[in-house]
Protein backbone atom coordinates (compact mmCIF):
# COMPACT_ATOMS: atom_id res chain seq x y z
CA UNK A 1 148.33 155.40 190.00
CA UNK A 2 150.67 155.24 192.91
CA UNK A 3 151.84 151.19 194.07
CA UNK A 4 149.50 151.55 196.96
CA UNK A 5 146.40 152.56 195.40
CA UNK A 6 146.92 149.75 192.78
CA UNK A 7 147.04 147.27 196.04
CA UNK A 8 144.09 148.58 197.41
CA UNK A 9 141.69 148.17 194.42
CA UNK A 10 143.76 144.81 193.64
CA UNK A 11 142.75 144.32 197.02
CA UNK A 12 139.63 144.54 196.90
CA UNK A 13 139.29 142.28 193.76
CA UNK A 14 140.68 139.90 195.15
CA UNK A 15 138.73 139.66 198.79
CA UNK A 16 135.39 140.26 196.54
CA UNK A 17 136.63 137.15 194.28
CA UNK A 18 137.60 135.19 197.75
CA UNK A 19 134.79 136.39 199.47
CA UNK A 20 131.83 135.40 197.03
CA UNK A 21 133.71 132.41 196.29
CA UNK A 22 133.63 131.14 199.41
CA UNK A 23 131.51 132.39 201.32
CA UNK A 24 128.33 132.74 198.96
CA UNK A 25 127.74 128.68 199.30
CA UNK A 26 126.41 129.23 202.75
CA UNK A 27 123.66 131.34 201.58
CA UNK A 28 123.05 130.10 197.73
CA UNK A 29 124.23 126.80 198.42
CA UNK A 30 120.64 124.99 199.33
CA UNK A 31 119.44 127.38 196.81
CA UNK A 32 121.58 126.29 193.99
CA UNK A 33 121.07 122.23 195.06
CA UNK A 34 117.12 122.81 194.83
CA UNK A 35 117.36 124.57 191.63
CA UNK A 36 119.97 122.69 189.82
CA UNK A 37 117.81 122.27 186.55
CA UNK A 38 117.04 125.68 186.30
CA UNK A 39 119.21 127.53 184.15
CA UNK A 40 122.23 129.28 186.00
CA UNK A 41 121.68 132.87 184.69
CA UNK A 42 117.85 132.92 186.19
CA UNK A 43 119.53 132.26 189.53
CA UNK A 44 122.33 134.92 189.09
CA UNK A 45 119.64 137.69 187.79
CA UNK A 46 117.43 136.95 191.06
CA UNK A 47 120.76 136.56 193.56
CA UNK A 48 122.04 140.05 191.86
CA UNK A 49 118.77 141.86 191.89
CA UNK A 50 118.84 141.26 195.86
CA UNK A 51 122.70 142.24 196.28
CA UNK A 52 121.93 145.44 193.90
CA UNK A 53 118.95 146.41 196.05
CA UNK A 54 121.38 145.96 199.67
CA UNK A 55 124.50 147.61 198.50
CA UNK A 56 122.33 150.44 197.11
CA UNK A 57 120.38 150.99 199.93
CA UNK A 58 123.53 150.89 202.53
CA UNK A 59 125.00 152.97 200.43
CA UNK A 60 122.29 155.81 200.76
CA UNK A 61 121.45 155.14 204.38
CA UNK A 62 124.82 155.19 205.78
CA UNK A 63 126.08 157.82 203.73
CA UNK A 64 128.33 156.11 201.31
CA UNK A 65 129.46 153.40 203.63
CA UNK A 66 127.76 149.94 201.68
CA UNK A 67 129.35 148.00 204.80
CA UNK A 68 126.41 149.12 207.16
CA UNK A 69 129.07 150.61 209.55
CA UNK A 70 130.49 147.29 209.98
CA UNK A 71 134.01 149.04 209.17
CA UNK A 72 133.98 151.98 211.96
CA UNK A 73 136.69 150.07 213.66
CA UNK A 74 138.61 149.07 210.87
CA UNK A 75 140.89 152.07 209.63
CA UNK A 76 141.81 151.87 206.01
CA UNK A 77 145.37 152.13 205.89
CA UNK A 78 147.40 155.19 205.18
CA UNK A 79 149.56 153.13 203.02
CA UNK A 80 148.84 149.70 201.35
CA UNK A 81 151.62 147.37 201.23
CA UNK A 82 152.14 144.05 198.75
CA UNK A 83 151.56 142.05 202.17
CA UNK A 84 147.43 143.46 202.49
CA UNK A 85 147.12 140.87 199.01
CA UNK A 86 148.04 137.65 201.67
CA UNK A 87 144.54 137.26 202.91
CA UNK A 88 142.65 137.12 200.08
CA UNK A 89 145.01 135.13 198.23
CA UNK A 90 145.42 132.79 200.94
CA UNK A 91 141.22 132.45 201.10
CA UNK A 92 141.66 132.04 197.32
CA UNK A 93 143.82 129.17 197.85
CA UNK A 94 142.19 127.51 200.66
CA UNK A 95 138.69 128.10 198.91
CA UNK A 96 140.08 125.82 195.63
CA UNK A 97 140.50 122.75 198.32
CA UNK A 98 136.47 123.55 199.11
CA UNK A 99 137.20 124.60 203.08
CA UNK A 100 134.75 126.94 204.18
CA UNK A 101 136.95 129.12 206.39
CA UNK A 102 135.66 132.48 207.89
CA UNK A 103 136.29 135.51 205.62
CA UNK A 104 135.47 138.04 208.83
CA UNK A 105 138.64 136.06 210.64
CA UNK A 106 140.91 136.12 207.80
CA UNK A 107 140.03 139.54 206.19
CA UNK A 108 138.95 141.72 208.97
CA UNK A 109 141.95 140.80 211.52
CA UNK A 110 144.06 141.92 209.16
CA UNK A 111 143.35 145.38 209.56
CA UNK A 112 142.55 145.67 213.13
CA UNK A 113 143.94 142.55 215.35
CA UNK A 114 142.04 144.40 218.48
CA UNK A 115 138.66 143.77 217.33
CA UNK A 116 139.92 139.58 216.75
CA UNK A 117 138.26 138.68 220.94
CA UNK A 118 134.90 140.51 220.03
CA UNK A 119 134.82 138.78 216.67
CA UNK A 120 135.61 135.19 218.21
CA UNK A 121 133.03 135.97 221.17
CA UNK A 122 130.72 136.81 218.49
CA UNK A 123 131.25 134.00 215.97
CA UNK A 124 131.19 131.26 218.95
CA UNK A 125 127.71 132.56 219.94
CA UNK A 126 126.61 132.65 216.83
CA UNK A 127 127.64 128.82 216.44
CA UNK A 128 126.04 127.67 219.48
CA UNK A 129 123.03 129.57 219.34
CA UNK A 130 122.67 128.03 215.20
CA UNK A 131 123.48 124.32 216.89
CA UNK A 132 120.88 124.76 219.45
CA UNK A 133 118.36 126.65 217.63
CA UNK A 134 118.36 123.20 214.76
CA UNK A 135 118.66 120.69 217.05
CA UNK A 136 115.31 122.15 218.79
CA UNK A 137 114.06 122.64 215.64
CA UNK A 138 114.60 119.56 213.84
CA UNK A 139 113.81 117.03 217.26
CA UNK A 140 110.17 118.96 216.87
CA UNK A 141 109.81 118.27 212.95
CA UNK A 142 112.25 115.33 212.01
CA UNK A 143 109.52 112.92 212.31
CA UNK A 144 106.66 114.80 211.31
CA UNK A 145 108.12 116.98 208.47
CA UNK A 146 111.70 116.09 207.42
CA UNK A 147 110.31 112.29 207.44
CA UNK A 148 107.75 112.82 205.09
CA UNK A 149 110.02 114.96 202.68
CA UNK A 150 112.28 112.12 202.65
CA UNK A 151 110.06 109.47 201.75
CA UNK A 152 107.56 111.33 199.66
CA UNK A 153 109.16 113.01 196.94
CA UNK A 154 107.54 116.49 195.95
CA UNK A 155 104.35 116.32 193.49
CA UNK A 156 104.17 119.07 191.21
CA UNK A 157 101.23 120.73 192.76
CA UNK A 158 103.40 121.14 195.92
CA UNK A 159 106.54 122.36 194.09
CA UNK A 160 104.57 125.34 192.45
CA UNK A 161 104.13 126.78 196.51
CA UNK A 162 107.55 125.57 197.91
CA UNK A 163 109.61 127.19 195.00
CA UNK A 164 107.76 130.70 195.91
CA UNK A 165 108.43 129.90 199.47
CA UNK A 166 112.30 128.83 199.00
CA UNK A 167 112.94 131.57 196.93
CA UNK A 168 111.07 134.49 199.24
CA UNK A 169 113.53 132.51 202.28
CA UNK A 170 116.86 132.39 200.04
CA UNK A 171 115.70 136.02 199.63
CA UNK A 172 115.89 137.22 202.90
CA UNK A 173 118.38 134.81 203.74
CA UNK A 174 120.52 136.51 201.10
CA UNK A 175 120.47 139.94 201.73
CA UNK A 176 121.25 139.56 206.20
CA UNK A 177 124.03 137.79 204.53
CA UNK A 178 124.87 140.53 202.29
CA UNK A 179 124.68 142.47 205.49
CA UNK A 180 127.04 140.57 207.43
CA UNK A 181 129.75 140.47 204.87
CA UNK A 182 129.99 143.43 202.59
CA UNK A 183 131.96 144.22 205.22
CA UNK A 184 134.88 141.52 204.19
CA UNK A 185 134.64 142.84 200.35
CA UNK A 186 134.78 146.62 201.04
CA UNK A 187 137.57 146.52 204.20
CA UNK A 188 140.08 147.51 200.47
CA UNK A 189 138.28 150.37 199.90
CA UNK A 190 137.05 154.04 200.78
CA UNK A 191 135.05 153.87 204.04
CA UNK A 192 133.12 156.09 202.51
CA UNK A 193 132.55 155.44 198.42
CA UNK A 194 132.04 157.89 195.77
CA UNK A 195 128.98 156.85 193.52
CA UNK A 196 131.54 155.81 190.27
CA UNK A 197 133.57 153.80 192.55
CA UNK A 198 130.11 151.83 194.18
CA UNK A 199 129.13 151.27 190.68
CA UNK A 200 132.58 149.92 189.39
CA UNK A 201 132.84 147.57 192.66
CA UNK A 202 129.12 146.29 192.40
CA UNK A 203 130.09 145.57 188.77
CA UNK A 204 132.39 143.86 189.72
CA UNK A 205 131.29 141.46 192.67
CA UNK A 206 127.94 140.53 190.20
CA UNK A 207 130.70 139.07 187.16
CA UNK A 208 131.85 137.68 189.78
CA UNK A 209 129.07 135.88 191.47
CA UNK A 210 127.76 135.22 187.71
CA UNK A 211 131.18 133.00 187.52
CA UNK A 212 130.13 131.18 190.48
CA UNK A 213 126.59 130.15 189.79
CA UNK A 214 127.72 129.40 186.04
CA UNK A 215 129.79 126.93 187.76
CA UNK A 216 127.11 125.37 190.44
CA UNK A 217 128.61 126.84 193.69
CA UNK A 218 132.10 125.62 193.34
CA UNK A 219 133.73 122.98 195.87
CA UNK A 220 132.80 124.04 198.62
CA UNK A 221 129.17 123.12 197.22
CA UNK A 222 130.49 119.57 198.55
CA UNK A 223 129.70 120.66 202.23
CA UNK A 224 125.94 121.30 201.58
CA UNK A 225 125.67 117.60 199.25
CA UNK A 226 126.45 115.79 201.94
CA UNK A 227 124.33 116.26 204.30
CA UNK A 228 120.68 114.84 204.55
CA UNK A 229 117.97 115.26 202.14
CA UNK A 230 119.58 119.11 201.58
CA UNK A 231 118.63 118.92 197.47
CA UNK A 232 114.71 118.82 198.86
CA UNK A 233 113.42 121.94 198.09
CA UNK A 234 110.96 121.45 201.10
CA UNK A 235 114.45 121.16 203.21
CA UNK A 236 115.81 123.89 201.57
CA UNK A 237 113.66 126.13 202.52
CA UNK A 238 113.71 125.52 206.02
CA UNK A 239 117.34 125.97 206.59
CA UNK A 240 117.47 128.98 204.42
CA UNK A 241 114.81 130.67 207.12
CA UNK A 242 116.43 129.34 210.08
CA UNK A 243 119.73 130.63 209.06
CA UNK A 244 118.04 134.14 207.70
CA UNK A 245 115.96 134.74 211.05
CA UNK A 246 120.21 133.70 213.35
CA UNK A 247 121.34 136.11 210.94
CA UNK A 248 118.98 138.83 211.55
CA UNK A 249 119.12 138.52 215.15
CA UNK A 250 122.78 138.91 215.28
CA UNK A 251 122.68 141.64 212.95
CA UNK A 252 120.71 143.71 215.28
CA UNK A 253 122.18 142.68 218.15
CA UNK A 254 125.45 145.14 217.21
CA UNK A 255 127.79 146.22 214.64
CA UNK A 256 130.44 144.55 215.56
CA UNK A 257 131.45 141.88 212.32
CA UNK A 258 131.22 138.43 212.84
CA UNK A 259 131.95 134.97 210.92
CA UNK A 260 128.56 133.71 209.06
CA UNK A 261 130.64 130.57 208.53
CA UNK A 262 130.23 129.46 211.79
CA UNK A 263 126.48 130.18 212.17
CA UNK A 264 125.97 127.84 208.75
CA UNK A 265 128.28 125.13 210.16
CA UNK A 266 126.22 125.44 212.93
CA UNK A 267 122.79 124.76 211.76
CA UNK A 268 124.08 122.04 209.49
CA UNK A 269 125.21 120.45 212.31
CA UNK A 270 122.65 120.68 214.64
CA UNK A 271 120.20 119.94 211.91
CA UNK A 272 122.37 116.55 211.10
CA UNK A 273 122.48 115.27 214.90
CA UNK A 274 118.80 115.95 215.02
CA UNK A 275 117.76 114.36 212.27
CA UNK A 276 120.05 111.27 212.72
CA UNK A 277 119.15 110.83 216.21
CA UNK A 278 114.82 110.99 215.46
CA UNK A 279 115.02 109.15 211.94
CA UNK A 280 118.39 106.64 212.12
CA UNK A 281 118.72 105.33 215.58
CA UNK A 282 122.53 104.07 215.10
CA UNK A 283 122.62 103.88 211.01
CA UNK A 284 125.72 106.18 209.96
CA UNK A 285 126.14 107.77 213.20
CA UNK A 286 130.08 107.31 213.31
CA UNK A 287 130.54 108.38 209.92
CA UNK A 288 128.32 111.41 210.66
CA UNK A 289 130.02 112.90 213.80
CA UNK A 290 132.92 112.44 212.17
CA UNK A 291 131.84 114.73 209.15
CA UNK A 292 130.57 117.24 211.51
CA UNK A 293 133.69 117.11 213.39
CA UNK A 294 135.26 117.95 210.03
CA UNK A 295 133.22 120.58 208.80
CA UNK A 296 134.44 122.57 212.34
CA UNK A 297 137.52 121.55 212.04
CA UNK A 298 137.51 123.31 208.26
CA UNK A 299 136.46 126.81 209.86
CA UNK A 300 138.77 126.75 212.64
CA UNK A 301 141.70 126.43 210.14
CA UNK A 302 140.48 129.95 209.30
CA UNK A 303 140.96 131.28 212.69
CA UNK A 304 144.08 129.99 213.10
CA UNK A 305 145.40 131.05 209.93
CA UNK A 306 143.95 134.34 210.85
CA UNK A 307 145.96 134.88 213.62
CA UNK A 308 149.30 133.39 212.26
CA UNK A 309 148.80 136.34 209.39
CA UNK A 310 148.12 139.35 211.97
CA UNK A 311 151.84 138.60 213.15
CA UNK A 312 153.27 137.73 209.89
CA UNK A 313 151.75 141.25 209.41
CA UNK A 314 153.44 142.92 211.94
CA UNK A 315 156.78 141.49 211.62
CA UNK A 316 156.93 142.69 207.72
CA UNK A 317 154.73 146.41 208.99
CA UNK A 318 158.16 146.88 211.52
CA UNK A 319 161.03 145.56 209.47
């Protein structure tokens, strides 16, 4: 094995590490608060079956290419240098301090800096139409939904239907995610896989995701615990299908890759004002903006980085 095939399945071990790291809280994250005394490996069997099922099904339908075409502007490289390791490691690193920066910026620029405008465009809808879309929905039910969660906690009668009804969401939820980003996992490899080389790589991510729930989501899990009534599985529910349906939409809108990040960051945040503004009057609101202004202040340190690495890039491509 020549140096730069061993980069590009390093590569790819890396970004699928980075990746599910970071980037599976936005999904699982409500999931895994809701669920936290069920054992781990029940959650990673269900989360795995769902990722099995939407790698193997892009991999038959687009002929071999488990991205969903998500990579027909993004090249793979005739040669694979020790520099195409940066990104993930870098996401590896930032991921450990529990900042949810945007794989699709960090990754995907990497190997095409032309597409970064139609990603950003993308991305910033994405966030604005998530913000909007909670805020609408949560000024309709703060009162007479998300105020009854949070002062009646769930009986056991109502549990029974909201677990089938949180899972079916986190379901759906999970696999336009899957979607999205097999994208940032699979830029390292083939464009079009062999059916060893999709087994070995789904292998793989599910160790790897199995590491993650073992471990209750990681830091980043932080960004979901603080915000309001979130461990409700009542809650949960609701944000998981708000932020499957975003997902969906955008998925079908076009190909072209964008950051999920931003879309979660966005319904959190709209979902937080809402709720703050119908149930608190003035309680915590300084302390919340703030937050909020934090959380998007996390995900553009992604974008920025993002860019900073396409021209480290091309300074070490032409020395």
């Amino acid at each position: 094995m020549d140096s730069s095939t061993l980069v590009m399945y390093l590569g790819f071990i890396l970004a699928a590490y980075s990746v599910v790291g970071n980037d599976t809280i936005q999904t699982l994250g409500t999931f895994l608060s809701s669920n936290e005394r069920k054992k781990w490996w029940i959650l990673w069997l269900f989360a795995g079956g769902i990722l099995s099922a939407t790698l193997i099904y892009g991999y038959i339908n687009y002929a071999g290419d488990v991205s969903y075409g998500r990579l027909a502007k993004y090249p793979l490289p005739v040669h694979f240098s020790w520099y195409f390791l940066l990104p993930p490691i870098i996401l590896m690193l930032l991921t450990r301090t529990g900042i949810p920066v945007s794989t699709s910026f960090l990754i995907l620029t990497f190997f095409n800096e032309k597409n970064l405008s139609s990603m950003v465009l993308k991305s910033l809808s994405g966030y604005l139409v998530a913000f909007t879309a909670a805020i609408l929905i949560y000024v309709i039910i703060a009162k007479s939904v998300e105020k009854r969660f949070i002062e009646n906690p769930i009986t056991k009668r109502e549990t029974k239907i909201w677990t089938i009804l949180q899972w079916g969401s986190t379901g759906f939820l999970w696999s336009q995610w899957l979607i999205q980003d097999f994208a940032n996992i699979y830029v390292y490899l083939p464009r079009k896989l062999d059916s060893l080389t999709m087994i070995l790589s789904l292998v793989i991510i599910l160790g790897m995701l199995a590491y993650i729930m073992s471990t209750k989501g990681g830091s980043i899990q932080t960004i979901i615990r603080t915000k309001t009534n979130t461990v409700d599985l009542r809650s949960a529910t609701i944000i998981d299908f708000t932020y499957g349906i975003i997902l969906f939409y955008f998925k079908e809108l076009n190909s072209v890759p964008m950051s999920t990040t931003w879309v979660f960051i966005g319904i959190l945040a709209g979902r937080e004002i809402a709720i703050n503004l119908m149930l608190r009057r003035d309680e915590g609101r300084r302390l919340m903006f703030k937050n909020l202004l934090m959380d998007l202040f996390k995900v553009c340190i992604g974008l920025i980085v993002s860019i900073i690495l396409v021209f480290v890039v091309n300074y070490l491509a032409n020395r």
